[in-house]
N, C-alpha and C. Protein backbone atom coordinates (compact mmCIF):
# COMPACT_ATOMS: atom_id res chain seq x y z
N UNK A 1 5.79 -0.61 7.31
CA UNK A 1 5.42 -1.10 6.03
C UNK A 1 5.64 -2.60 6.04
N UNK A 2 5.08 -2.98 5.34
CA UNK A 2 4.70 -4.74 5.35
C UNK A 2 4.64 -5.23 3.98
N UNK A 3 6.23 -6.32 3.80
CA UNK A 3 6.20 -6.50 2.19
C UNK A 3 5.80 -8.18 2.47
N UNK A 4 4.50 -8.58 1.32
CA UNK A 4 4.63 -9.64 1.39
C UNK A 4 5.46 -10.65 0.49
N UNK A 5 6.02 -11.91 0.51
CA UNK A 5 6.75 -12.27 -0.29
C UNK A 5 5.78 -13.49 -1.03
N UNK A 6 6.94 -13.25 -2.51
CA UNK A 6 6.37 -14.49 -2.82
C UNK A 6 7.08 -16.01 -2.93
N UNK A 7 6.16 -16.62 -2.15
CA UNK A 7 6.72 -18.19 -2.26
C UNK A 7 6.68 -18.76 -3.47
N UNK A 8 7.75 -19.59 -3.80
CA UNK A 8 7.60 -20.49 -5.11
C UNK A 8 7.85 -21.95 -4.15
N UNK A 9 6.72 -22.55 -4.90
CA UNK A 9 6.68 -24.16 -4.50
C UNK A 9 7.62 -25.13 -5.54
N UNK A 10 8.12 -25.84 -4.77
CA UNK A 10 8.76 -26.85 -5.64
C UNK A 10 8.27 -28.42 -5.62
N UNK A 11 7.92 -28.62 -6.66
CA UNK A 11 7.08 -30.45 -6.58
C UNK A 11 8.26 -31.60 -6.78
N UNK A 12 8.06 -32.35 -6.01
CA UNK A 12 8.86 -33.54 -6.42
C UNK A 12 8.55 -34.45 -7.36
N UNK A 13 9.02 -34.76 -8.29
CA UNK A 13 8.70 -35.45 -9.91
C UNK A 13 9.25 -36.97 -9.36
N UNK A 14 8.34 -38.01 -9.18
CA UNK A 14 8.80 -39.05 -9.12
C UNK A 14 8.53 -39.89 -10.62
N UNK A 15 9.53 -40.36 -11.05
CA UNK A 15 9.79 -41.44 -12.09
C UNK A 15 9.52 -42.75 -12.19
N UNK A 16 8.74 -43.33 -12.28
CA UNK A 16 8.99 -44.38 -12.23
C UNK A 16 9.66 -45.25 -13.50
N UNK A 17 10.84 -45.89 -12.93
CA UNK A 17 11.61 -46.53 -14.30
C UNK A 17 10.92 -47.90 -14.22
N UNK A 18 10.94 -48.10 -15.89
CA UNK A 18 10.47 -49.39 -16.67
C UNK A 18 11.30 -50.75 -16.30
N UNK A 19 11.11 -51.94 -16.07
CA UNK A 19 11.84 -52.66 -15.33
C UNK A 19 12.87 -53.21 -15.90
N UNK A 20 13.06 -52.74 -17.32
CA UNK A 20 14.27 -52.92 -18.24
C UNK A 20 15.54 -52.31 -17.42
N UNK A 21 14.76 -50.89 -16.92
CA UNK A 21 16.18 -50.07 -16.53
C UNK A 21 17.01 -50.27 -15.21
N UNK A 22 18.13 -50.48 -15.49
CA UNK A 22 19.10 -50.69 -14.49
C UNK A 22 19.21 -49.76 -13.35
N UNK A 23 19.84 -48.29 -13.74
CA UNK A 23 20.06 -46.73 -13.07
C UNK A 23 19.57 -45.90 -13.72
N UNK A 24 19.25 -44.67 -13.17
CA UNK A 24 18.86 -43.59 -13.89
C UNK A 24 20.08 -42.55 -12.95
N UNK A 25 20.68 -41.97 -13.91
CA UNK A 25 21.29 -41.15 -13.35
C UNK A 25 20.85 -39.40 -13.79
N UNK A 26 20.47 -38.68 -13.05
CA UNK A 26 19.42 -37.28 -13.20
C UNK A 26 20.32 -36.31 -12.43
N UNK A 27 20.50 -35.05 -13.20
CA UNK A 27 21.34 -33.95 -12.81
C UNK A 27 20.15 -32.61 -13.02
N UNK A 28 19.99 -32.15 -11.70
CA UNK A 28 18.78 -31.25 -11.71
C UNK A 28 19.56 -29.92 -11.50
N UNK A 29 19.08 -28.59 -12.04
CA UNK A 29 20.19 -27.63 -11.69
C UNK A 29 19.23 -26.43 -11.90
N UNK A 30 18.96 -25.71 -11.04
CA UNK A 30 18.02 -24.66 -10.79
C UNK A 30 18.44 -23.77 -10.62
N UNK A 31 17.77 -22.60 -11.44
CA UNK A 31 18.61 -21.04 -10.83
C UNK A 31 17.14 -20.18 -10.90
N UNK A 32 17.15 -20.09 -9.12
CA UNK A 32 15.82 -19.33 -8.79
C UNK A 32 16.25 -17.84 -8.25
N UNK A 33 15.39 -16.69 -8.63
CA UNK A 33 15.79 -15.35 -8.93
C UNK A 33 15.09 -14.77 -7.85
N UNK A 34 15.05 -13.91 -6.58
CA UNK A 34 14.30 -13.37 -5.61
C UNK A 34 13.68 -12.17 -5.97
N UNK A 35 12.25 -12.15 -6.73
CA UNK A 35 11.33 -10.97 -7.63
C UNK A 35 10.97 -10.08 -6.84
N UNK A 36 11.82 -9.64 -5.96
CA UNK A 36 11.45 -8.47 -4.88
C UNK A 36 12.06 -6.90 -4.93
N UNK A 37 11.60 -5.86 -4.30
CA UNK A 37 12.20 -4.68 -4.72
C UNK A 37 11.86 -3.85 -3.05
N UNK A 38 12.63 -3.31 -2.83
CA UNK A 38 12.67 -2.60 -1.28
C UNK A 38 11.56 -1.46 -1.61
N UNK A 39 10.78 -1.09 -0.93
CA UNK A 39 10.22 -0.04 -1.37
C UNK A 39 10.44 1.28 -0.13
N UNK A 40 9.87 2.55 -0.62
CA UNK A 40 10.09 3.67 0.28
C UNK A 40 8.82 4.73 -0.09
N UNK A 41 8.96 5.34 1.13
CA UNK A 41 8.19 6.40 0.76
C UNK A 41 8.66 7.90 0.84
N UNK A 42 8.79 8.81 -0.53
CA UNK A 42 9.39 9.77 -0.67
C UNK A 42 8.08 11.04 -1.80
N UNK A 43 8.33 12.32 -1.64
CA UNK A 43 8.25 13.39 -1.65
C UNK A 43 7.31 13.39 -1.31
N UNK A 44 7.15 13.77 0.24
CA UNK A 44 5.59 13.99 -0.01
C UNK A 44 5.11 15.78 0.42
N UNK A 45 4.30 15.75 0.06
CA UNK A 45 3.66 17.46 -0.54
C UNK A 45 2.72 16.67 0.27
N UNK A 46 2.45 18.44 1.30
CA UNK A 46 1.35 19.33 1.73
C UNK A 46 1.61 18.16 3.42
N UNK A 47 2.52 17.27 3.87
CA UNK A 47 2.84 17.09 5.28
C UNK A 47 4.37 16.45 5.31
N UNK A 48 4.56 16.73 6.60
CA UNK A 48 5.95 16.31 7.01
C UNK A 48 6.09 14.69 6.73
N UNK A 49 7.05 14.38 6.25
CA UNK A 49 7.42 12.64 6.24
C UNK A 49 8.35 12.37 6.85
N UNK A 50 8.97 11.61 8.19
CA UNK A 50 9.44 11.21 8.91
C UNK A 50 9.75 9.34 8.50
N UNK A 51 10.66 8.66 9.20
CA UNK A 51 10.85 7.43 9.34
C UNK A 51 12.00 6.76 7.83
N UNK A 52 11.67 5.49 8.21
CA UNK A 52 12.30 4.50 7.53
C UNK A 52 11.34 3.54 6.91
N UNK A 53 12.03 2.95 6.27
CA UNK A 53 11.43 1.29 5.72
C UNK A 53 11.63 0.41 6.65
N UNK A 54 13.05 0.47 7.49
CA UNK A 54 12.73 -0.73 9.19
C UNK A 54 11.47 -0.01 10.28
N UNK A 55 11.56 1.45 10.18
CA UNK A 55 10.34 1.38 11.30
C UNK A 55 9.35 1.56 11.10
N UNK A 56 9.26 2.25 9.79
CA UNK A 56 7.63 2.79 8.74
C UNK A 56 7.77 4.29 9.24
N UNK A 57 6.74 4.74 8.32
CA UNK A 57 6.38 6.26 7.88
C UNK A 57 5.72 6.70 8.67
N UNK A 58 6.08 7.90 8.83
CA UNK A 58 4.66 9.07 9.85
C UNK A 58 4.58 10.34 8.33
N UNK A 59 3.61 10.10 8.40
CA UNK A 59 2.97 11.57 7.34
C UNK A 59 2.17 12.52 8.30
N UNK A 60 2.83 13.65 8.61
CA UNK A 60 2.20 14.66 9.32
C UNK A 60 1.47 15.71 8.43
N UNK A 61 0.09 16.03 8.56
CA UNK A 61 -0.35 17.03 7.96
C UNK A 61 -0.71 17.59 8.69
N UNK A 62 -0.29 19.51 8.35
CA UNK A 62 -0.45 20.15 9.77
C UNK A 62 -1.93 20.20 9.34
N UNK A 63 -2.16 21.54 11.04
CA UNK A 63 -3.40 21.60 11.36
C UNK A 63 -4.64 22.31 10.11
N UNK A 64 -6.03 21.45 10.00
CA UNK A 64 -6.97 21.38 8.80
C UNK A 64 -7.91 21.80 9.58
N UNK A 65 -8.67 23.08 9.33
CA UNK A 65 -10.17 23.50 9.53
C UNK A 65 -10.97 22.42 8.91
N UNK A 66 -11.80 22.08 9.80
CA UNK A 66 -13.28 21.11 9.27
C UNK A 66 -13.84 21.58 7.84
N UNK A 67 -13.63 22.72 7.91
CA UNK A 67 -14.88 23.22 6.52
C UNK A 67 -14.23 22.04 5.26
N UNK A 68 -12.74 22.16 5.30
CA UNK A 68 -12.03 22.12 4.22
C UNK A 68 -11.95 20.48 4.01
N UNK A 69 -12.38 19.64 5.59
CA UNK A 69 -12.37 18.26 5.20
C UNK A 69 -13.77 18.23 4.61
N UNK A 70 -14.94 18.49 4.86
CA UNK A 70 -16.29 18.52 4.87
C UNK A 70 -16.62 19.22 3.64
N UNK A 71 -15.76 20.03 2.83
CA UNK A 71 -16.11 20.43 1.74
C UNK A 71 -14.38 19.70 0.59
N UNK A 72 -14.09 18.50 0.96
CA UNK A 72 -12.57 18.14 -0.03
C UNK A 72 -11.77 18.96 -0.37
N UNK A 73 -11.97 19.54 0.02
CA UNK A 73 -10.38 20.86 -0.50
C UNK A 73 -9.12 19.91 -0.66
N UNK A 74 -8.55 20.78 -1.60
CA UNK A 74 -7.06 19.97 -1.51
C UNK A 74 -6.31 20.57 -0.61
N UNK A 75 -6.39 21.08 0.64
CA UNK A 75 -6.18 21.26 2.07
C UNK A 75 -6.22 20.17 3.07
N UNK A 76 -6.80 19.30 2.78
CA UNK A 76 -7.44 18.20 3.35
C UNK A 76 -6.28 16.85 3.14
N UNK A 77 -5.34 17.18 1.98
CA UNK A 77 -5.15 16.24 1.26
C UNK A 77 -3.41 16.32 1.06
N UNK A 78 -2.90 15.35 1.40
CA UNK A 78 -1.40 15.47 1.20
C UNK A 78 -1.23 13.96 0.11
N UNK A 79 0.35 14.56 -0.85
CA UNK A 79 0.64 13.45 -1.68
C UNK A 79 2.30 12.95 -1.11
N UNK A 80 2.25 12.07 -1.90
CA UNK A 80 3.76 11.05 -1.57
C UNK A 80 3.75 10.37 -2.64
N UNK A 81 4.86 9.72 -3.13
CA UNK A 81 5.34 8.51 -3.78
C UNK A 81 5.45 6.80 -2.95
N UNK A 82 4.71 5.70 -3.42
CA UNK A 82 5.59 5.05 -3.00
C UNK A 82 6.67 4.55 -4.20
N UNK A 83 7.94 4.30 -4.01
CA UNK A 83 9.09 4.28 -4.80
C UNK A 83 9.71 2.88 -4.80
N UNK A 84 9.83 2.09 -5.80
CA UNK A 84 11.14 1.01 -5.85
C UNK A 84 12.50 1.18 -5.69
N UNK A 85 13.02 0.14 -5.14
CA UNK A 85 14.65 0.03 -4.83
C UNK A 85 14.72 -1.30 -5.31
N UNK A 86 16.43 -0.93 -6.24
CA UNK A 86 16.93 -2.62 -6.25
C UNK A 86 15.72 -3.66 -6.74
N UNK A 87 14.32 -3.04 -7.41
CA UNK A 87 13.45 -4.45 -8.35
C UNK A 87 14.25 -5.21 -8.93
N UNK A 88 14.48 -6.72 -8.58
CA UNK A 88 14.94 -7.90 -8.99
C UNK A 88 14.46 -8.85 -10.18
N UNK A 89 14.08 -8.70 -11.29
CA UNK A 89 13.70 -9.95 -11.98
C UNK A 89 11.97 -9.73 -11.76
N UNK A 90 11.77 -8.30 -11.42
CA UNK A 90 10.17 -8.30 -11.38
C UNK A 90 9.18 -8.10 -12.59
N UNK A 91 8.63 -8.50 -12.91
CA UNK A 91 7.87 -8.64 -13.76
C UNK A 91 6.46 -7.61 -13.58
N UNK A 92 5.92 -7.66 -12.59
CA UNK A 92 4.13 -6.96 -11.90
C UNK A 92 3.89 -6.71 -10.83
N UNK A 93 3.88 -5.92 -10.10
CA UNK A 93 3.84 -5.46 -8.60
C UNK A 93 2.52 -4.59 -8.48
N UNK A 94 1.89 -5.22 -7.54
CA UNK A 94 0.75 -4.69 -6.95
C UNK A 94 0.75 -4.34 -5.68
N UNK A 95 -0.40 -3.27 -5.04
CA UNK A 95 -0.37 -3.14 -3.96
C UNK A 95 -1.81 -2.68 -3.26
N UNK A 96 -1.65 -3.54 -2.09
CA UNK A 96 -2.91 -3.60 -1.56
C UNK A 96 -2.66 -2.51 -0.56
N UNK A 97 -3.98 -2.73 0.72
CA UNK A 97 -3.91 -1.75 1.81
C UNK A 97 -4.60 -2.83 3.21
N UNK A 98 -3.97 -2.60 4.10
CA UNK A 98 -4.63 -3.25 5.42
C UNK A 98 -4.75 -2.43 6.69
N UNK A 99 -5.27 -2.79 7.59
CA UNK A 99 -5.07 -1.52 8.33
C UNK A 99 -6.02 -2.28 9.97
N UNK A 100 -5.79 -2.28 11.34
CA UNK A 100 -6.67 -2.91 11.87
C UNK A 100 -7.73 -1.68 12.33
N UNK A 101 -7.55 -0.48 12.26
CA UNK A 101 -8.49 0.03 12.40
C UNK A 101 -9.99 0.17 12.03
N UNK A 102 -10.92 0.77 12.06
CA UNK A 102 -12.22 0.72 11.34
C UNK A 102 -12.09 1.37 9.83
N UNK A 103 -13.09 0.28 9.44
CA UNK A 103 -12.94 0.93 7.60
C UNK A 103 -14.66 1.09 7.30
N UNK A 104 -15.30 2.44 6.94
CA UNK A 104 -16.22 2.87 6.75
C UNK A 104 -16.81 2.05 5.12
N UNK A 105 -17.50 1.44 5.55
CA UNK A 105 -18.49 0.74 3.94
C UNK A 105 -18.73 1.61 3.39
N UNK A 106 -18.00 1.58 1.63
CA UNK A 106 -18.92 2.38 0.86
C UNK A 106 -17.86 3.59 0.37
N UNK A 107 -17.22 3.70 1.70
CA UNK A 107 -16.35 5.17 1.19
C UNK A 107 -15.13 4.64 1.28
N UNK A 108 -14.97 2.98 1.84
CA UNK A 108 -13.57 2.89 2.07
C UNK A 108 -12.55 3.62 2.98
N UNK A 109 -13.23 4.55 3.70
CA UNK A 109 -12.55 5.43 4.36
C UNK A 109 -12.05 4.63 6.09
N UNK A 110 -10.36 5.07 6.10
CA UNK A 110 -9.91 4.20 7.78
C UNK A 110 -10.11 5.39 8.43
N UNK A 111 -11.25 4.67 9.60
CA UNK A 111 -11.03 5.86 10.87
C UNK A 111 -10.48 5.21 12.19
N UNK A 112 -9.52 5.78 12.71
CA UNK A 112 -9.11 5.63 14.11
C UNK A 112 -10.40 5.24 15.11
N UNK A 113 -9.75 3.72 15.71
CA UNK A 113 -10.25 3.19 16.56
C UNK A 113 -10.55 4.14 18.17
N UNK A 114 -9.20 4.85 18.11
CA UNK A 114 -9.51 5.40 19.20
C UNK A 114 -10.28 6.96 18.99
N UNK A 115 -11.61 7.09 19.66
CA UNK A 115 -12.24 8.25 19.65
C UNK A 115 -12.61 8.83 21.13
N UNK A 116 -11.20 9.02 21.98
CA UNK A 116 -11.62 9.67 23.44
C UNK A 116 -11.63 11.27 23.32
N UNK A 117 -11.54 11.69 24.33
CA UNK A 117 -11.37 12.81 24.73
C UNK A 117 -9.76 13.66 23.84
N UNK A 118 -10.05 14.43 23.12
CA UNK A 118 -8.81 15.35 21.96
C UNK A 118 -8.38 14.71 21.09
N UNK A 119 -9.03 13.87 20.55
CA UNK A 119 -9.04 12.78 19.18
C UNK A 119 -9.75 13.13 18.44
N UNK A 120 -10.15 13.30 16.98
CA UNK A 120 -11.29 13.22 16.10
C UNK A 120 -12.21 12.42 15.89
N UNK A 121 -13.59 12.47 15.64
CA UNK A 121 -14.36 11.96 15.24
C UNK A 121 -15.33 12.03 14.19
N UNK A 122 -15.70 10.86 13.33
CA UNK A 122 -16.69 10.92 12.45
C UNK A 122 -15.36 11.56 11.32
N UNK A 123 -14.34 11.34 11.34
CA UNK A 123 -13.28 11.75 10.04
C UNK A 123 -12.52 10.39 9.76
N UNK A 124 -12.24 10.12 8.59
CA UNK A 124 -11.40 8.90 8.31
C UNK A 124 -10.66 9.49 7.30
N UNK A 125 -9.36 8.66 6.81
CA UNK A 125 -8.78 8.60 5.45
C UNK A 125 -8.76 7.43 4.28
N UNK A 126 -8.41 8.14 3.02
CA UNK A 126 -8.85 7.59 2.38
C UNK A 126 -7.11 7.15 1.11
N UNK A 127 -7.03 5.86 0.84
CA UNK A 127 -6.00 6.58 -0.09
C UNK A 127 -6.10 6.00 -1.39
N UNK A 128 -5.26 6.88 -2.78
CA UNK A 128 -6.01 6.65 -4.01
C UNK A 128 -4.70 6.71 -4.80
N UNK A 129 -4.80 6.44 -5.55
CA UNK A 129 -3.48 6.71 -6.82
C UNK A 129 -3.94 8.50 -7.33
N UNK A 130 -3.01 9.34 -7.06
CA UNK A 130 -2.80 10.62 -7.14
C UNK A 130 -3.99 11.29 -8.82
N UNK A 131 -3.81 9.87 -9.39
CA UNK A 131 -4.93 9.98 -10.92
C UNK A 131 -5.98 9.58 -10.90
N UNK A 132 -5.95 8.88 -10.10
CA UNK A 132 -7.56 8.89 -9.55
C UNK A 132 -8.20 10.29 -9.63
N UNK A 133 -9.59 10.29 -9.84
CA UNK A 133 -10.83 11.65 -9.84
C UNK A 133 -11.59 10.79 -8.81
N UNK A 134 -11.94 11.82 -7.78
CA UNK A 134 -13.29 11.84 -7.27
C UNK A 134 -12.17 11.39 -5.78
N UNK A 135 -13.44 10.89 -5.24
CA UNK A 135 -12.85 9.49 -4.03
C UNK A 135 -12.92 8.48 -4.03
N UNK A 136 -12.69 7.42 -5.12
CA UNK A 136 -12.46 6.46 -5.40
C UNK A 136 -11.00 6.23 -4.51
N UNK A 137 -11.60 5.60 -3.49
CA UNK A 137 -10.06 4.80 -2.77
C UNK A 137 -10.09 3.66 -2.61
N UNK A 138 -8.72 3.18 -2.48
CA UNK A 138 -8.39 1.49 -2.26
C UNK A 138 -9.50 0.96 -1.31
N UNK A 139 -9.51 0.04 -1.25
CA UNK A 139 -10.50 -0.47 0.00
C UNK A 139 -9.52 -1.42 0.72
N UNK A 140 -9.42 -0.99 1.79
CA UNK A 140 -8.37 -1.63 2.60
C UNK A 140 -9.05 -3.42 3.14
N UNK A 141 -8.04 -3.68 3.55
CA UNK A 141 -8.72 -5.65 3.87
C UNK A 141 -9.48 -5.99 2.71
N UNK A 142 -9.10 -5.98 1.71
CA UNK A 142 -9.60 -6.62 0.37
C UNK A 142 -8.70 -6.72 -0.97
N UNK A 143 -8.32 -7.78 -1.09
CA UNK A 143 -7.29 -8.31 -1.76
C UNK A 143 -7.51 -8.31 -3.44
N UNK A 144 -9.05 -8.04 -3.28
CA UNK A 144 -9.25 -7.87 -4.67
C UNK A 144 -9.43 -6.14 -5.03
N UNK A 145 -8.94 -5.36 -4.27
CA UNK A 145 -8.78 -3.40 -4.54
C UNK A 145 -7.49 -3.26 -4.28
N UNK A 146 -6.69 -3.32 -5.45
CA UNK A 146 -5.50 -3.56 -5.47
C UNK A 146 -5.33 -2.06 -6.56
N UNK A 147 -3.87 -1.97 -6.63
CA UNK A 147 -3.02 -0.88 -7.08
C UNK A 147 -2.19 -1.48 -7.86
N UNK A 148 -2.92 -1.68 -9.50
CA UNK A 148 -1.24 -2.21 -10.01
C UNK A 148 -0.41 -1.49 -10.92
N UNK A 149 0.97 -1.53 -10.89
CA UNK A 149 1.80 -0.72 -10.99
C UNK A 149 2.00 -1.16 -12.48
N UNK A 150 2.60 -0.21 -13.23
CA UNK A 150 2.83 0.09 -14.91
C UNK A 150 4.16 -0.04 -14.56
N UNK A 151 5.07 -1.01 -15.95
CA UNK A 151 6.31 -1.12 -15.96
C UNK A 151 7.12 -0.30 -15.63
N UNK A 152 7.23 0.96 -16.71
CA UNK A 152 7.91 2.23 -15.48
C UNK A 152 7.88 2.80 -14.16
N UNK A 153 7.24 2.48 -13.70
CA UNK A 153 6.67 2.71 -11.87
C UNK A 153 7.16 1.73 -10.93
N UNK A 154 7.30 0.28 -11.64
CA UNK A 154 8.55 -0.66 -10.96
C UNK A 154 9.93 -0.74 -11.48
N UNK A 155 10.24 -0.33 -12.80
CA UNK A 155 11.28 -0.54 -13.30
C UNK A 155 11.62 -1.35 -13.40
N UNK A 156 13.12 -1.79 -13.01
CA UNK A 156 13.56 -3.31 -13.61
C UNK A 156 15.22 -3.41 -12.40
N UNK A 157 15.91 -4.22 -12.88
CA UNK A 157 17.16 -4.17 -12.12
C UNK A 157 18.12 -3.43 -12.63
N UNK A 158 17.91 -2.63 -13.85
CA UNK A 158 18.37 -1.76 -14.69
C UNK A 158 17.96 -0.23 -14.44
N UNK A 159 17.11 -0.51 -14.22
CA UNK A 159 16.65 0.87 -14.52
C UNK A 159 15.50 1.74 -13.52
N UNK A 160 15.71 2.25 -12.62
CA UNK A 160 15.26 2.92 -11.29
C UNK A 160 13.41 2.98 -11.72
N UNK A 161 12.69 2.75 -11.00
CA UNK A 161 11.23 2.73 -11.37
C UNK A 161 10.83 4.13 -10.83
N UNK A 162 10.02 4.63 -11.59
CA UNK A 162 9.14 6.04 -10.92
C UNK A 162 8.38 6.34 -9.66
N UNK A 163 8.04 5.09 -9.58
CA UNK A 163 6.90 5.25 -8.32
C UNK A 163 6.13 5.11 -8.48
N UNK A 164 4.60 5.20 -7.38
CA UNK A 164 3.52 5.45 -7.92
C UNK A 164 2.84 6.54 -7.02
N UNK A 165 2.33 7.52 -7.88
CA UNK A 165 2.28 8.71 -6.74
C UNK A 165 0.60 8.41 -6.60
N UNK A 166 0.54 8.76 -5.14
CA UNK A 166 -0.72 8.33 -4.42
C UNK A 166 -0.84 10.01 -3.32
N UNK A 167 -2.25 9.78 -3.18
CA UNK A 167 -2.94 10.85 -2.38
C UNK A 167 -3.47 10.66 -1.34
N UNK A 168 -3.37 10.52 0.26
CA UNK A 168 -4.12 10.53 1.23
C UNK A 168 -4.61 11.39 1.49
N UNK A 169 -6.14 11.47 1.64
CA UNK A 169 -7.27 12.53 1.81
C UNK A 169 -8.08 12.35 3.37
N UNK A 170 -8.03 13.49 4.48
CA UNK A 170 -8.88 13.56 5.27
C UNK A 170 -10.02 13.68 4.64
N UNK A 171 -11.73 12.72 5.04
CA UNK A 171 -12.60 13.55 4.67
C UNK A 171 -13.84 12.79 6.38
N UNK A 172 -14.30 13.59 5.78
CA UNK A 172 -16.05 13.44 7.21
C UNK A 172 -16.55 12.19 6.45
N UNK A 173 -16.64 10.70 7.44
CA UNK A 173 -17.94 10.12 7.18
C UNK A 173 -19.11 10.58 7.80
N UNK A 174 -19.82 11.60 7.67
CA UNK A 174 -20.99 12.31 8.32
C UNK A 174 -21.03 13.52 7.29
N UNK A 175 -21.96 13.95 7.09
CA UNK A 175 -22.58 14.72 6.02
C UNK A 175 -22.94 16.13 7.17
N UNK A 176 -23.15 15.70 8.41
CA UNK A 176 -23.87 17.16 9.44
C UNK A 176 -22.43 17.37 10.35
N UNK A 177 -22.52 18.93 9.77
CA UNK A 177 -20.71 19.39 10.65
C UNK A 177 -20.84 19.02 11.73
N UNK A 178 -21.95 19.23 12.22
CA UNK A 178 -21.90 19.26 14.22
C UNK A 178 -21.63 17.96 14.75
N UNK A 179 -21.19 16.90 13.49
CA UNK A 179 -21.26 15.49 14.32
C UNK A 179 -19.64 15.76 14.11
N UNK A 180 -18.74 15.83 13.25
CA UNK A 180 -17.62 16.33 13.69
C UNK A 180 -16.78 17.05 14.43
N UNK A 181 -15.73 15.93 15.05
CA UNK A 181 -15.09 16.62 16.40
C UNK A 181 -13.89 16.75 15.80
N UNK A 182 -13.06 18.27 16.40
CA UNK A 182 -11.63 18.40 16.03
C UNK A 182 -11.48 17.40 17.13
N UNK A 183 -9.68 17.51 16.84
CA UNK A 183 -8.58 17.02 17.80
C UNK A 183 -7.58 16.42 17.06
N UNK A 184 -6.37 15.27 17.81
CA UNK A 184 -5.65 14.66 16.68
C UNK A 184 -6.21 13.79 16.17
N UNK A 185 -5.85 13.27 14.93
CA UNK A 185 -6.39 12.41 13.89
C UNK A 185 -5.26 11.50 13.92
N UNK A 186 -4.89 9.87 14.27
CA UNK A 186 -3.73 9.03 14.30
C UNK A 186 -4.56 7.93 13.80
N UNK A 187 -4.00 7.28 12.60
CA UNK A 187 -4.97 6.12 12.12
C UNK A 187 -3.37 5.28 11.29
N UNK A 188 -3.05 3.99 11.11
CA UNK A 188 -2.49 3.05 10.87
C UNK A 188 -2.93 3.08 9.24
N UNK A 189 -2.00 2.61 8.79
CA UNK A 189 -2.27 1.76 7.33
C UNK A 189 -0.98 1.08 6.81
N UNK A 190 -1.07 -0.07 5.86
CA UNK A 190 0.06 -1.32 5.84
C UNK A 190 -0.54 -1.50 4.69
N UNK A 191 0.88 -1.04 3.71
CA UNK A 191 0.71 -1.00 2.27
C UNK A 191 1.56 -2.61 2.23
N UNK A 192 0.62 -3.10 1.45
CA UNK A 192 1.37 -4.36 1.00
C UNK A 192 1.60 -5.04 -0.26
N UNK A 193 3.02 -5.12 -0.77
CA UNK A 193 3.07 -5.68 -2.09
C UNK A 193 3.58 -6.92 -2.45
N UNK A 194 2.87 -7.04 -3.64
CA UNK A 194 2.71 -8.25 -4.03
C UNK A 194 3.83 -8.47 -5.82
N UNK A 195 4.62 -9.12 -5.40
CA UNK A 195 5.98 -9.40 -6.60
C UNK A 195 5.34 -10.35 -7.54
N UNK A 196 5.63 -10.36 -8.77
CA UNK A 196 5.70 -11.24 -9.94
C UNK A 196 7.17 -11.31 -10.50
């Protein structure tokens, strides 16, 4: 997982004094607050969740008959939370998606770069906020298909945030079964958030 931070710039205010003035004596005193919150990923329904926040997540969903990606079943489809820790002074947290693998136009869907021999093909995933209808998913590498989070879902430094529960869905970019190949399905994604 990949948090991005946010920088605050600081400008230097130069004065210029009037030639009356002798000294200026200026006492500057700043108290800057770090608007960040650890995040995790927890319960997830319908695959195994493995890892940490230092090494990242494996979501295992066991083994899926084609029919059930090729026709959306919620077979196809496992949920999770991602969850706040420790939100600092946050105000708005968003979250994007990146991923270097291939991203299918249109459906938004990431499919694994690698398609050899006992790998899948012509299948990608897709991921959505759990309230989402249909397949409306994030569109990964685009900064403007963002996920933004409701005050209770980040919480505060007080008060533990909910989460935001999200859905990763196997589905077919191909409409004709026979172009779909079983095998394993291993595809990357790098949720990234953005602090206020």
């Amino acid at each position: 997982m990949k948090r991005k931070n946010l920088y605050l710039a600081l400008a230097t205010l130069v004065i210029s004094a009037p030639s009356w003035a002798n000294e200026l004596d200026l006492e500057f005193i700043a108290e800057i607050n770090e608007p960040t919150c650890n995040m995790e990923i927890t319960n997830a329904s319908g695959g195994t969740l493995t890892g940490d926040v230092a090494g990242g997540y494996t979501l295992t969903i066991p083994d899926i008959e084609l029919d059930k990606i090729q026709n959306k079943e919620s077979g196809s489809e496992a949920t999770f939370f991602l969850k706040p820790k420790d939100c600092q002074s946050t105000t708005a947290v968003s979250t994007t998606i990146s991923t270097q693998e291939s991203v299918v136009a249109g459906s938004n869907l990431i499919v694994p770069l690698d398609v050899s021999d006992g790998k899948t093909k012509n299948i990608g995933m897709g991921f959505k906020r759990t309230s989402t209808s249909g397949d409306t998913f994030v569109k990964p590498n685009d900064n403007t298909s963002k996920i933004t989070w409701t005050a209770p879902e980040f919480g505060s430094s007080t008060v533990q945030g909910t989460g935001v529960p999200m859905t990763v869905a196997l589905r077919a970019t191909t409409s004709t079964l026979g172009d779909l190949r079983v095998g394993t399905f291993s595809a990357k994604a790098t949720f990234n958030f953005n602090y206020e």
